[in-house]
Each structure stands twice: as C-alpha cells, then as structure tokens.
Protein backbone atom coordinates (compact mmCIF):
# COMPACT_ATOMS: atom_id res chain seq x y z
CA UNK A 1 0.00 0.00 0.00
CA UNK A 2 3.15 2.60 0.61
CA UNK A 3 4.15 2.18 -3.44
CA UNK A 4 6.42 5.38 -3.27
CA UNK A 5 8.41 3.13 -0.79
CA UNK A 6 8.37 0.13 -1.98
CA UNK A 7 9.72 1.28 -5.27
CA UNK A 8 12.57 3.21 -3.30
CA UNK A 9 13.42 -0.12 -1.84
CA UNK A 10 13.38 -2.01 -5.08
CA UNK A 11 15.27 0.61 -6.91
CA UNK A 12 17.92 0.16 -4.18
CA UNK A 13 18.24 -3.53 -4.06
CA UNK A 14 18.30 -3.56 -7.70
CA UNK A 15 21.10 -0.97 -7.52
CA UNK A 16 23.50 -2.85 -5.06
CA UNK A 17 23.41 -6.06 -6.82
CA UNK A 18 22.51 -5.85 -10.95
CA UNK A 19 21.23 -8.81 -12.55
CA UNK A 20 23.42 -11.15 -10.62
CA UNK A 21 20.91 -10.47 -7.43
CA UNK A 22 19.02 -13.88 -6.52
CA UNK A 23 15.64 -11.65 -6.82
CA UNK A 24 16.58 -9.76 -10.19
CA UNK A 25 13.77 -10.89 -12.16
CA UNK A 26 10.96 -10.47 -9.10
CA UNK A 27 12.47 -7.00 -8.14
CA UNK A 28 12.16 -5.97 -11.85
CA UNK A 29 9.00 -6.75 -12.14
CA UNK A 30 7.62 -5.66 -8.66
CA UNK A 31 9.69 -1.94 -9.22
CA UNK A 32 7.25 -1.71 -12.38
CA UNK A 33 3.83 -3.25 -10.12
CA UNK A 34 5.00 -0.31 -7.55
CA UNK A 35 5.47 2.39 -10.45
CA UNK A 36 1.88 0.95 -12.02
CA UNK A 37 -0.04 1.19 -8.68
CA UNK A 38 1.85 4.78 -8.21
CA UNK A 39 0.14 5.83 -11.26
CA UNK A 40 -2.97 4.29 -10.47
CA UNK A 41 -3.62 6.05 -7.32
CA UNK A 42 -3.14 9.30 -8.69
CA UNK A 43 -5.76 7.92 -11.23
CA UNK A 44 -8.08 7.29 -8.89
CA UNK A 45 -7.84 10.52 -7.23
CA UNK A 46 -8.38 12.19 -9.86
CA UNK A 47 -11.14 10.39 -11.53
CA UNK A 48 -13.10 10.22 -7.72
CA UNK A 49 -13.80 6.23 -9.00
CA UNK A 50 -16.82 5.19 -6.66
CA UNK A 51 -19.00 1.92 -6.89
CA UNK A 52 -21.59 1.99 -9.45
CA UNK A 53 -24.74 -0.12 -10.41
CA UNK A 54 -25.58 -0.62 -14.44
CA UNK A 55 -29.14 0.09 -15.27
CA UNK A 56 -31.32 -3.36 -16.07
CA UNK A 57 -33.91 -1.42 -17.81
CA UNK A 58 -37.46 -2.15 -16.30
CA UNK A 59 -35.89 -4.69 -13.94
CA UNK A 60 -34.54 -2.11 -11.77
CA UNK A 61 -30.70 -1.60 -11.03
CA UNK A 62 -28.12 -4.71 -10.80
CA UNK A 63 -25.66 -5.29 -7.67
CA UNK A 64 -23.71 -2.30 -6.61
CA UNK A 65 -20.08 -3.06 -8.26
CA UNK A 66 -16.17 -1.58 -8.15
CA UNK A 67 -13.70 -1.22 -10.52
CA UNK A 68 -10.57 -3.76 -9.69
CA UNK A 69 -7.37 -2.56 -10.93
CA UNK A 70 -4.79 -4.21 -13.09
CA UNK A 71 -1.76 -5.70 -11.09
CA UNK A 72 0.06 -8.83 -10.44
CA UNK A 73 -0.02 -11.17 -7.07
CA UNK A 74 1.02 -14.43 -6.05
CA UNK A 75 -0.99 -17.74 -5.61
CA UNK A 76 0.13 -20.21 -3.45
CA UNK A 77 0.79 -23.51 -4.84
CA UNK A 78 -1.37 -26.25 -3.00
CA UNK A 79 1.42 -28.78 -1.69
CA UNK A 80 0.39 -32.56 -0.56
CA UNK A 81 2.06 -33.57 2.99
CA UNK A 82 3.67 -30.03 3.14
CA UNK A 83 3.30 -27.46 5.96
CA UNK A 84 1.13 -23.91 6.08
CA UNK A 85 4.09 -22.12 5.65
CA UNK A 86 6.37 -23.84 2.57
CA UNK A 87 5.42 -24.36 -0.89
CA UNK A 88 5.79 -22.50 -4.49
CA UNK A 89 4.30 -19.16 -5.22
CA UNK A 90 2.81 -18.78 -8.61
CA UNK A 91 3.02 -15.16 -10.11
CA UNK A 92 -0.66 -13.81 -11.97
CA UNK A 93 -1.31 -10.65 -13.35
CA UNK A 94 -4.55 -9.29 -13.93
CA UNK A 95 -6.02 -6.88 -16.22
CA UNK A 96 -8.49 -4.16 -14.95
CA UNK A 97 -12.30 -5.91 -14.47
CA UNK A 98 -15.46 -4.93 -12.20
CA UNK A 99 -16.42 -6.83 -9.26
CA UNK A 100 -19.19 -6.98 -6.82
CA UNK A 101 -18.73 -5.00 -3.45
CA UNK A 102 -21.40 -7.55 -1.58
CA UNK A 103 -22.17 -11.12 -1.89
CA UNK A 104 -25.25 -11.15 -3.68
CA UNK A 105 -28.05 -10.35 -1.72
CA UNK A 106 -31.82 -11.97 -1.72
CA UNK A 107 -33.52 -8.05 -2.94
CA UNK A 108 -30.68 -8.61 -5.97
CA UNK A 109 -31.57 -12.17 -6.61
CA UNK A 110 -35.68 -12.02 -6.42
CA UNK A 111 -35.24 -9.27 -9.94
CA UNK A 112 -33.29 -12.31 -11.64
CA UNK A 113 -37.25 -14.69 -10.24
CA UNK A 114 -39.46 -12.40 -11.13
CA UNK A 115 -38.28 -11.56 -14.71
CA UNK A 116 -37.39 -15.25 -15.29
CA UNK A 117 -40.55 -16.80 -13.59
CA UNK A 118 -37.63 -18.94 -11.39
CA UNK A 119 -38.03 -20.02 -7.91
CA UNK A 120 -36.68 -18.20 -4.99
CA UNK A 121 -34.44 -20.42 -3.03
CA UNK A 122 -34.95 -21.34 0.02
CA UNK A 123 -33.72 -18.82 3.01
CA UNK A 124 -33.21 -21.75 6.07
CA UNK A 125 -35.53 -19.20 8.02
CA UNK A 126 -32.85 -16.92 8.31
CA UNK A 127 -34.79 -14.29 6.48
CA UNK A 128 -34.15 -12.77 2.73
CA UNK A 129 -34.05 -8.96 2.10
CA UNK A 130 -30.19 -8.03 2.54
CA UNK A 131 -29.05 -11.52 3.88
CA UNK A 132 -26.82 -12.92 1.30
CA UNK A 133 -28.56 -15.43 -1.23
CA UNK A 134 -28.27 -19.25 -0.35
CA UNK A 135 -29.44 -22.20 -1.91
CA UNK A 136 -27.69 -21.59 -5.30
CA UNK A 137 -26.53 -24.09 -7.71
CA UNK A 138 -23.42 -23.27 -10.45
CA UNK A 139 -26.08 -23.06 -13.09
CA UNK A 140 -28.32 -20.96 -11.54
CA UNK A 141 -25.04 -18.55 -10.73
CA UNK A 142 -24.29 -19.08 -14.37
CA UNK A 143 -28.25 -17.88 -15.34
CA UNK A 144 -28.09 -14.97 -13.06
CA UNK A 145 -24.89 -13.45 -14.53
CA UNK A 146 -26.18 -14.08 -17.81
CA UNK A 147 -29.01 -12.56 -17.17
CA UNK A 148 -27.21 -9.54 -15.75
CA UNK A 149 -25.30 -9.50 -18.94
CA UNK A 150 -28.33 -9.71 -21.24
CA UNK A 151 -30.16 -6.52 -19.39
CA UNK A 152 -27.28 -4.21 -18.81
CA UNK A 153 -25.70 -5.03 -22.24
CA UNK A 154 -22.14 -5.47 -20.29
CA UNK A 155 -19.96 -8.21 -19.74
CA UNK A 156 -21.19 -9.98 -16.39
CA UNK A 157 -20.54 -13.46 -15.47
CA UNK A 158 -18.57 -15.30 -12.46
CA UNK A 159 -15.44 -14.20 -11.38
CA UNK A 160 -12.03 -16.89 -12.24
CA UNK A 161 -10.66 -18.16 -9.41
CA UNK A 162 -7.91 -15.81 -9.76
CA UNK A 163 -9.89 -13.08 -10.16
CA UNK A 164 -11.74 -13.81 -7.18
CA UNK A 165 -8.51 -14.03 -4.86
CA UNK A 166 -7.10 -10.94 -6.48
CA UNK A 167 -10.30 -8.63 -5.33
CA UNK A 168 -10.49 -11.09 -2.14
CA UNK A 169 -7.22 -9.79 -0.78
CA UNK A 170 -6.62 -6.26 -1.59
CA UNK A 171 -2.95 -5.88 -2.45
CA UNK A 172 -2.21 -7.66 0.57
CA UNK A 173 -0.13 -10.88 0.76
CA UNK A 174 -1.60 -12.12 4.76
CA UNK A 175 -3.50 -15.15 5.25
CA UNK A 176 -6.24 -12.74 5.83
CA UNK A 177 -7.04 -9.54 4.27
CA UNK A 178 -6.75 -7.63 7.26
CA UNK A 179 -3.70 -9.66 8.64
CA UNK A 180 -2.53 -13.14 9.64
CA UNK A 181 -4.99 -13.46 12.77
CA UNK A 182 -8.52 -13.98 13.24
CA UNK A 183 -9.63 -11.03 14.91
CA UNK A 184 -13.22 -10.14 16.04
CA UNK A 185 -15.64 -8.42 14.34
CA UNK A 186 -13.66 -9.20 10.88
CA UNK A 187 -16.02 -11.78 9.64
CA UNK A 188 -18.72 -14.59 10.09
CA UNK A 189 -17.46 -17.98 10.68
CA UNK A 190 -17.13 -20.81 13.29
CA UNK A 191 -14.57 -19.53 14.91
CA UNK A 192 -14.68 -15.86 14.07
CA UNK A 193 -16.24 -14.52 17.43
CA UNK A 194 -19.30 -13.06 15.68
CA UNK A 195 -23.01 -13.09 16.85
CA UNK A 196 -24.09 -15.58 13.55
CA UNK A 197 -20.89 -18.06 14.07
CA UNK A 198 -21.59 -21.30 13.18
CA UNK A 199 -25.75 -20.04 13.14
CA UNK A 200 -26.66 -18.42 10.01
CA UNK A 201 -25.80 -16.21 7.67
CA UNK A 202 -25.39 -12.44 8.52
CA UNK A 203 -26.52 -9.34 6.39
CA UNK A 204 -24.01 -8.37 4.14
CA UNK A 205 -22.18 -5.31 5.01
CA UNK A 206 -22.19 -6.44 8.37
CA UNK A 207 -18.02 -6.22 8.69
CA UNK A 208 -15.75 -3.84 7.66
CA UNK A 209 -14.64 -3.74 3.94
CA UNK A 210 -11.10 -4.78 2.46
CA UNK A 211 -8.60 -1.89 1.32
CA UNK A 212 -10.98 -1.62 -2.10
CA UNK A 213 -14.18 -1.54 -0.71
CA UNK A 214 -15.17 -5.36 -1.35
CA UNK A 215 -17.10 -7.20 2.10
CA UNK A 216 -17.31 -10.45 3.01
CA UNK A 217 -15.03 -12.10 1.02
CA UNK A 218 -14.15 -13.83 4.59
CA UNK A 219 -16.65 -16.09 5.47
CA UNK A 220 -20.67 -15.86 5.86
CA UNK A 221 -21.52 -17.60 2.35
CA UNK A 222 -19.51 -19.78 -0.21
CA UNK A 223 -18.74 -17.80 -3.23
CA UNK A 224 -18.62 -19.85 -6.79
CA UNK A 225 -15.86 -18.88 -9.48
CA UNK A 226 -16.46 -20.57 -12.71
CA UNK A 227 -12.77 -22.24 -12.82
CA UNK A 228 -12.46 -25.62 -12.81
CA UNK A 229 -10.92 -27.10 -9.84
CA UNK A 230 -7.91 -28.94 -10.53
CA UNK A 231 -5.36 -30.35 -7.94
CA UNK A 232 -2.16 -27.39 -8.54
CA UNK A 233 -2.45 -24.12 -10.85
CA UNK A 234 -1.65 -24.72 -14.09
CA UNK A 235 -3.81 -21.93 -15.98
CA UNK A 236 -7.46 -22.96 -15.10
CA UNK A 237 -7.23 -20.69 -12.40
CA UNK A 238 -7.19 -17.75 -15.14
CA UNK A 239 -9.82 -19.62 -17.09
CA UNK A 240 -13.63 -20.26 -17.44
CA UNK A 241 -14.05 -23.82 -17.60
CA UNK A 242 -16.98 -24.88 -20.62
CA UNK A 243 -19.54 -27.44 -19.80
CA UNK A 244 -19.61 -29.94 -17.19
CA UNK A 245 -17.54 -33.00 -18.05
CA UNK A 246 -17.13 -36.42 -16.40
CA UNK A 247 -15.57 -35.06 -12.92
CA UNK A 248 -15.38 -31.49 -13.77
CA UNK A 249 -15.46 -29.54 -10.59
CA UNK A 250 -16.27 -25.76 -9.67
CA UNK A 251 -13.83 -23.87 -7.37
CA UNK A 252 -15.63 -22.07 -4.56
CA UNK A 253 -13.95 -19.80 -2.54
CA UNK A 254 -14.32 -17.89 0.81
CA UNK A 255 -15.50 -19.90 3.49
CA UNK A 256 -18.87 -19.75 5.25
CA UNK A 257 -20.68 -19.26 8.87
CA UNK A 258 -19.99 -23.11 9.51
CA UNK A 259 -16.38 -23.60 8.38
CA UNK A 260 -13.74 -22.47 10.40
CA UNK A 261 -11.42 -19.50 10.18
CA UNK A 262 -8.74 -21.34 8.30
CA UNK A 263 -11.44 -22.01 5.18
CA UNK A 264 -11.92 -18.32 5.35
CA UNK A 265 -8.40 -17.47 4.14
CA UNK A 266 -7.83 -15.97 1.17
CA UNK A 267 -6.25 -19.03 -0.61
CA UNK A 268 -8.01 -21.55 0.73
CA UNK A 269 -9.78 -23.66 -2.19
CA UNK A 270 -13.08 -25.75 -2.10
CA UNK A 271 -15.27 -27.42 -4.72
C-alpha cells in the first residue's frame, strides 16, 4: 500500500546487486507493479472512481459493483504432505475488471425470479431482504450473470478463481485480508467470534470492507468462481471452464458461517 516506498526499496536492491541479485527478475517486475499502482492512485484521485450499479432497464438496477485494478499477485501452490508455511508461489497478473462489493443479496436475486418466472431459493428461516442469497446451484449462478449481462448489455458473469482471490485480498499478501490473525468483528465464521458463528448467515455489510471496498469475502456464504478445480495451478485458475464433463469440478472460494477461520483465508480452495 506505501508504493512510493516500496519502489525506493526495489530501486535500491536492484542498484546494489545488478542482474546477478538472486531476486533480479521479481524485483524488476515488482519496481514496475510499484510504479503501475503509483500511477494508479493518482488515477483514482483524480477520476473520484466510486462503486456503481448498471441500469437493467425495467428490472430495476443490478448489484452495486467496483472497478478492480490491473496488477500482479502471487498464488500459493497447493502442496500434498507439506506445511502452512512452505510451498511454491505462482506469479498472476490481472487486467483491470469490475467486481461486486457484496455477496449477492436476496432483494438482488428475487429481480433475476421475477423476470425469469424462477423459484426463490430457500432462506433456512434466516430471512431474505439483505441476507446474502443461499441455496444456489453453479447453473443458476451461471443464469443470473447471464441474465445480468443480457439486461445491462455489459460483460457480467462469475469471477475466475484468480480473479476472485485478487479482489479477495486487496494488495495484501496475509493469510487474511486484514492480517494473519482472526480477529473479532472481521467476519462470520465458526470460529470468528461473531453473533451468527456457526448459526446463520449475517446481512451483508455487516463487517468492515477490504482496502478496495469489497465485504465479506471472509466467510458468511460460499462464493462460486467458474474455474475448474484442478489439484495445482496450471492456468485454469485464469480460465472459465466450458460445460460440465465427467468429474469437472467448480472452485468455490471464501469460506462460510460453519467452516472455520482457516477455510476463510484468502487461498483456501473448495469445490
């Protein structure tokens, strides 16, 4: 977040040792990420970027969304019989996309019913309104976004799994996006010392945001991506995997009110 800094540092290291440093290559590349995001913030001042909503016509006004900016991060490489803390990093950069600042609400879902003539899912009891939607199969995720796309005439659809982490965490390279400890009043999950642990759902919004403005990426509700889940990264993460075939899987991503904190990391990976 301190890019004038890091790109001081950088600049440095890259001066003492030339290309025969150990971390030539990464400090190369991460002087230009610092010099990028430099520019970008001055961007953003001066263009005042705040979320938006696109118009759906007669339907009303979709999910209130935030531009994501372009930038490189690192996924960690899922590792059989290997500890939390060793592994290979995997380097992804990202162009600029949009990205929903709330799980998807209930009031956003019942537009996608009543124009479709779909049923409303189910709620648990828990009660709709702003409460995130539950109940919702990869298809009808897939319908919904489509459906988005069709009335706004813009490019909706569900987030790639890298995509997803890149919003989920901010800039920031923690198991969390706040830091590397669960801390109260960060997030819904069994575990995470809030009223709805390991109850319900909670209303989204009901935590802080991350550094750009995106909640609940940490627990409350499973989010889906539309990669394919496959057992290291090796591209699918950047991908949108086609039809269901044989075992294909769908990566979900963030947790929920009955996992535990360590499913609400940022790289943690379910199907």
């Amino acid at each position: 977040g301190r890019s004038a800094e890091a790109a001081q540092a950088l600049t440095g290291y890259l001066e003492q040792t030339g290309k025969q440093g150990a971390h030539y290559q990464d400090a190369l590349a991460m002087l230009i990420g610092a010099e990028s995001e430099n520019e970008q913030q001055h961007l953003r001042k001066a263009l005042d970027v705040a979320p938006f909503r696109d118009d759906l016509g007669s339907a009303g006004e979709g999910p209130e969304m935030v531009f994501v900016k372009p930038g490189c991060f690192y996924l960690k490489q899922p590792q059989a019989n290997a500890s939390e803390t060793t592994g290979s990093r995997k380097r992804v950069c990202l162009d600029a996309y949009a990205f929903a600042t709330h799980e998807i609400t209930f009031d956003d879902y019942s537009l996608f019913t009543e124009a479709t003539g779909r049923d409303m899912p189910a709620d648990e009891g828990w009660g709709r309104s702003q409460r995130p939607v539950v109940n919702v199969s990869y298809a009808d995720a897939v319908a919904y976004a489509g459906w988005l796309a069709q009335q706004s005439g813009k490019g909706y659809r569900l987030p790639t799994e890298a995509e997803w982490e890149y919003a989920a965490r901010a800039g920031t390279d923690t198991l969390y996006w706040w830091g590397d400890e669960v801390e109260k009043g960060r997030a819904n999950c069994d575990g995470c010392a809030s009223q709805w642990d390991n109850r319900q759902t909670a209303p989204v919004g009901s935590f802080p945001p991350n550094e750009w403005g995106i909640y609940d990426t940490a627990g409350n509700v499973g989010e889906w991506s539309c990669s394919e889940m496959t057992e290291r990264y090796d591209g699918n993460e950047l991908e949108c995997s086609g039809a269901f075939q044989g075992v294909n899987r769908r990566v979900v991503r963030g947790g929920s009110w009955y996992l535990g904190p360590k499913q609400a990391r940022a790289e943690t990976r379910g199907w």
